[in-house]
N, C-alpha and C. Protein backbone atom coordinates (compact mmCIF):
# COMPACT_ATOMS: atom_id res chain seq x y z
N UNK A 1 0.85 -1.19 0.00
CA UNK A 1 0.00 0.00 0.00
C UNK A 1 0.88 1.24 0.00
N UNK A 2 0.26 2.07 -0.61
CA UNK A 2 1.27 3.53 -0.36
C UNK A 2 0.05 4.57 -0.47
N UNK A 3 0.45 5.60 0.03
CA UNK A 3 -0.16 6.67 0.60
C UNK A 3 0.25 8.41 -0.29
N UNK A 4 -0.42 8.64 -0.29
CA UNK A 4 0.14 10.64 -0.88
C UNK A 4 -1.37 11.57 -0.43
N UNK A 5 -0.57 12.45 -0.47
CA UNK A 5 -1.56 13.79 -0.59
C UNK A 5 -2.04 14.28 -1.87
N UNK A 6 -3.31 14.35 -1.95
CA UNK A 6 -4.36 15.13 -2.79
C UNK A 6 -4.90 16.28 -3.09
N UNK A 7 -5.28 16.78 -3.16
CA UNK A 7 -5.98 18.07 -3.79
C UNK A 7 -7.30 17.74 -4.24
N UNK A 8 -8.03 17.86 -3.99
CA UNK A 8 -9.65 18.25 -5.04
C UNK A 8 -10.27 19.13 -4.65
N UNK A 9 -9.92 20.73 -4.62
CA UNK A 9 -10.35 21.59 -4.96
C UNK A 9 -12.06 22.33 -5.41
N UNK A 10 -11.79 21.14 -6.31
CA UNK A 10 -12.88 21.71 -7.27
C UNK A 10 -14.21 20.64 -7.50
N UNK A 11 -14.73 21.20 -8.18
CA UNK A 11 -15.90 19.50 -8.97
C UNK A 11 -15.52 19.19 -10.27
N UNK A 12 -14.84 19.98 -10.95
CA UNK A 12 -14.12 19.63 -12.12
C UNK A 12 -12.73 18.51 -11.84
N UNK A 13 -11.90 18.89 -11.08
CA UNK A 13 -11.19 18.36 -10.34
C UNK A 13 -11.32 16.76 -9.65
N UNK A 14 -12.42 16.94 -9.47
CA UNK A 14 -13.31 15.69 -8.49
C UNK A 14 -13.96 14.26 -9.62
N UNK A 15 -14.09 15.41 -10.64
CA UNK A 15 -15.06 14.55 -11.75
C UNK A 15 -13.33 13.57 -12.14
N UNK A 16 -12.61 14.60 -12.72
CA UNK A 16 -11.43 14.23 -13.51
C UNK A 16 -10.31 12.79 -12.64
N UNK A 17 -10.25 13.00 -11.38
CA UNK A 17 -10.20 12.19 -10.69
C UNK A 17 -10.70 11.03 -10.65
N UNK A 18 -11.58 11.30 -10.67
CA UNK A 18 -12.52 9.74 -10.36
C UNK A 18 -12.54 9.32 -11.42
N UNK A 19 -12.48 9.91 -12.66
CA UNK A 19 -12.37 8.98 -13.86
C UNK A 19 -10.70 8.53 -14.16
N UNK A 20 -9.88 9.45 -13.56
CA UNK A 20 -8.77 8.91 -13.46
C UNK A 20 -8.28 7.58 -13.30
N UNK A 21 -8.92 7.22 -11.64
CA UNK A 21 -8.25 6.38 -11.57
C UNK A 21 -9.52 5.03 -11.33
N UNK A 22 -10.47 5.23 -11.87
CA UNK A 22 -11.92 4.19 -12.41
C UNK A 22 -10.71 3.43 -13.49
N UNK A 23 -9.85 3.99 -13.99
CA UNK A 23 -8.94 3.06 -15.01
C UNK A 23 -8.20 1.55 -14.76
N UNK A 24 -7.81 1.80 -13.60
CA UNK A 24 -7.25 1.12 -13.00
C UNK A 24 -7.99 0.06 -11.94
N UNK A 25 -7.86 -1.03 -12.09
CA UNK A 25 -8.61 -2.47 -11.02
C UNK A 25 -7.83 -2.65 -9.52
N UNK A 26 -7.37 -1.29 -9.04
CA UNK A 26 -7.06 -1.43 -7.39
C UNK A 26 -7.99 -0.64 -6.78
N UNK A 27 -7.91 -0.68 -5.43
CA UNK A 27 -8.93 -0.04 -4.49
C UNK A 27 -8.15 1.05 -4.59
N UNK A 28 -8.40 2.14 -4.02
CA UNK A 28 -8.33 3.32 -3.75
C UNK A 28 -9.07 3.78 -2.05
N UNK A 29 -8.27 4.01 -1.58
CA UNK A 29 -9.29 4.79 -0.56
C UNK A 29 -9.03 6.22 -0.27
N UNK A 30 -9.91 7.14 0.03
CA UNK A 30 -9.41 8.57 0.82
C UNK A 30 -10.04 8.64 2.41
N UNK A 31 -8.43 9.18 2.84
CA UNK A 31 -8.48 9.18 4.24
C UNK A 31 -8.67 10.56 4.55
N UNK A 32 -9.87 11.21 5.60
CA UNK A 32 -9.93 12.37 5.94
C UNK A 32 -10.30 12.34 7.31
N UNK A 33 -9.06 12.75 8.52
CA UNK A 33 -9.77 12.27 9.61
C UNK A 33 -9.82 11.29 10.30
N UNK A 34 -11.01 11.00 10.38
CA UNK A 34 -11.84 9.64 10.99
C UNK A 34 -12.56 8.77 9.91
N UNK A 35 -12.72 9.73 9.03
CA UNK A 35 -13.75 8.73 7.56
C UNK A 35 -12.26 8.28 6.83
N UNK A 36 -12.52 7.23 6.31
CA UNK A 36 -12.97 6.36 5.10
C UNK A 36 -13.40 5.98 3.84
N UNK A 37 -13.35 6.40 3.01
CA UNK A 37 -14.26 6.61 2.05
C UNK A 37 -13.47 5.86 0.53
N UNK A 38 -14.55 5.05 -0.16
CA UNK A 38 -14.09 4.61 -1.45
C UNK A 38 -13.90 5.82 -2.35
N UNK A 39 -12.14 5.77 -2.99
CA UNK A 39 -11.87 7.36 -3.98
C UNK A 39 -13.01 6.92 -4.84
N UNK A 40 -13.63 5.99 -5.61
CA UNK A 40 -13.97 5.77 -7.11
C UNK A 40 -15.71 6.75 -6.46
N UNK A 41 -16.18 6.85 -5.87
CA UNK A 41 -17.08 7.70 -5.43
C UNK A 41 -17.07 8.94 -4.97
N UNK A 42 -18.51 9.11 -6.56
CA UNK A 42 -18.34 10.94 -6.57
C UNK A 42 -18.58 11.33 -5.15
N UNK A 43 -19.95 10.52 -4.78
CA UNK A 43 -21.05 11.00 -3.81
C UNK A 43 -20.00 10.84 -2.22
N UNK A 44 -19.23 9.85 -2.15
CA UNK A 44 -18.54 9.99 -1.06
C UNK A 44 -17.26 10.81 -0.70
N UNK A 45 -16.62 11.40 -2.08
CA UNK A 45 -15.59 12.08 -2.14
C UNK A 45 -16.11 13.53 -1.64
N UNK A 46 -17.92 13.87 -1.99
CA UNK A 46 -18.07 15.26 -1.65
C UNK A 46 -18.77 15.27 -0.47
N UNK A 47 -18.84 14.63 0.20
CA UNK A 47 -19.28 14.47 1.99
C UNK A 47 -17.93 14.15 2.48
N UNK A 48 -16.83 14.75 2.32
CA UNK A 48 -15.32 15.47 2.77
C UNK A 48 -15.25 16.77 2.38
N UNK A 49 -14.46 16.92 3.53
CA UNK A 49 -14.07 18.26 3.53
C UNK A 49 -12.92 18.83 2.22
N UNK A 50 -13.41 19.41 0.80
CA UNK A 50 -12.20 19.02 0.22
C UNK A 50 -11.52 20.56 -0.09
N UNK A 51 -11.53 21.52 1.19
CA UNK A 51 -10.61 22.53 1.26
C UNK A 51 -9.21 22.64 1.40
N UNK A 52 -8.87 21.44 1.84
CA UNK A 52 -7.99 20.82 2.70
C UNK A 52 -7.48 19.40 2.00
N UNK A 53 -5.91 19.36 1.74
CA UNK A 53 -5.56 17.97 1.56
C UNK A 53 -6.26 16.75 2.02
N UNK A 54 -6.18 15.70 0.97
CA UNK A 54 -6.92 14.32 2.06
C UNK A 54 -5.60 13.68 1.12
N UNK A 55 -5.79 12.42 2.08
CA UNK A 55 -4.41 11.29 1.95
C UNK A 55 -5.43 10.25 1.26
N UNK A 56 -4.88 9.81 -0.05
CA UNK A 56 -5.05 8.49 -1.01
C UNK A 56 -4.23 7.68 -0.54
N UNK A 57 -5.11 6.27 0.46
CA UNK A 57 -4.49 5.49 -0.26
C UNK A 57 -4.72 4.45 -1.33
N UNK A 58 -3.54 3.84 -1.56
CA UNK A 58 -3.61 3.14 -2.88
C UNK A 58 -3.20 1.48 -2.41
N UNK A 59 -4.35 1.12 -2.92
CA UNK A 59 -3.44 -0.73 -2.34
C UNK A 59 -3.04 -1.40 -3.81
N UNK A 60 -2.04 -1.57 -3.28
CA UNK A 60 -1.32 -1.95 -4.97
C UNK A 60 -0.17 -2.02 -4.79
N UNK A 61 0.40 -3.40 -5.03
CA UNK A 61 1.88 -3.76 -4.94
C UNK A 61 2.78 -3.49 -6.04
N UNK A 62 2.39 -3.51 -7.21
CA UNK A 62 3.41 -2.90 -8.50
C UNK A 62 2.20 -2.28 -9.18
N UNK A 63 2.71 -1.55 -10.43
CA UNK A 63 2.09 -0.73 -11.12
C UNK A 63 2.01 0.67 -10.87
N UNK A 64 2.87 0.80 -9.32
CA UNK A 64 2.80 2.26 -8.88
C UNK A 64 3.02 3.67 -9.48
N UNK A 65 4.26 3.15 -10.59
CA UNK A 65 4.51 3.98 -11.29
C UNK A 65 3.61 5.07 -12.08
N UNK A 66 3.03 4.44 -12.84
CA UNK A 66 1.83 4.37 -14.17
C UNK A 66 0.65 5.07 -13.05
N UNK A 67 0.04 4.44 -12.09
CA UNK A 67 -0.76 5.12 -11.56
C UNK A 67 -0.45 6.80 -11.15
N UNK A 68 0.76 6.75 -9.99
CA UNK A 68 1.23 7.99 -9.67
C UNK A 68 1.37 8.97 -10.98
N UNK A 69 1.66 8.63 -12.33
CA UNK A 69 1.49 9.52 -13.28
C UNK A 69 0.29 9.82 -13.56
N UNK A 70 -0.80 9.12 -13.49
CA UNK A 70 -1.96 9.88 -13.46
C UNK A 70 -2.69 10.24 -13.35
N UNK A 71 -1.89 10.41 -11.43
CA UNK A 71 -2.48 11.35 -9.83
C UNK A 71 -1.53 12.62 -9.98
N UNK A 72 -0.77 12.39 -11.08
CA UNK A 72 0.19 13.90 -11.11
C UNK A 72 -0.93 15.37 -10.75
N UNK A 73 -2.14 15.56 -11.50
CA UNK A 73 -2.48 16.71 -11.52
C UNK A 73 -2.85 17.10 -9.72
N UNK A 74 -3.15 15.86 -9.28
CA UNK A 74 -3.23 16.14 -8.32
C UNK A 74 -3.04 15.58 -7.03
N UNK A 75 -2.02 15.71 -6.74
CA UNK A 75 -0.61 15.64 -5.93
C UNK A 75 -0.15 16.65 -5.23
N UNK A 76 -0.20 17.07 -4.21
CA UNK A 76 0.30 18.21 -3.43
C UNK A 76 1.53 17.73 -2.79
């Protein structure tokens, strides 16, 4: 598993994301807090606070590469 900081800002941002990484067949989670939440969900990504960094993680033993390129836009 590995972990980074996020950004989603926006709902443009939020949309682009989630189709991001819908590409890919690993889980995803975002950590905010105390919640939990599946990334591949719009509806749960915007019941967070998203003024404020949240931590992805990513469960996924190889392929890290390829993914992290395209979480580049949003990566803090």
């Amino acid at each position: 598993m590995k972990t980074v900081q996020i950004s989603l800002n926006s709902i443009d941002k939020v949309k682009s994301f989630v189709n991001a990484i819908t590409q890919f067949d690993y889980d995803f989670d975002l950590i905010s807090g105390r919640y939990v939440i599946d990334a591949k969900s719009i509806m749960g990504i915007f019941s967070l606070d998203l003024s404020k960094p949240i931590e992805l993680a990513i469960h996924v033993e190889h392929d890290i590469d390829e993914i992290l390129e395209a979480l580049q836009p949003y990566l803090v």
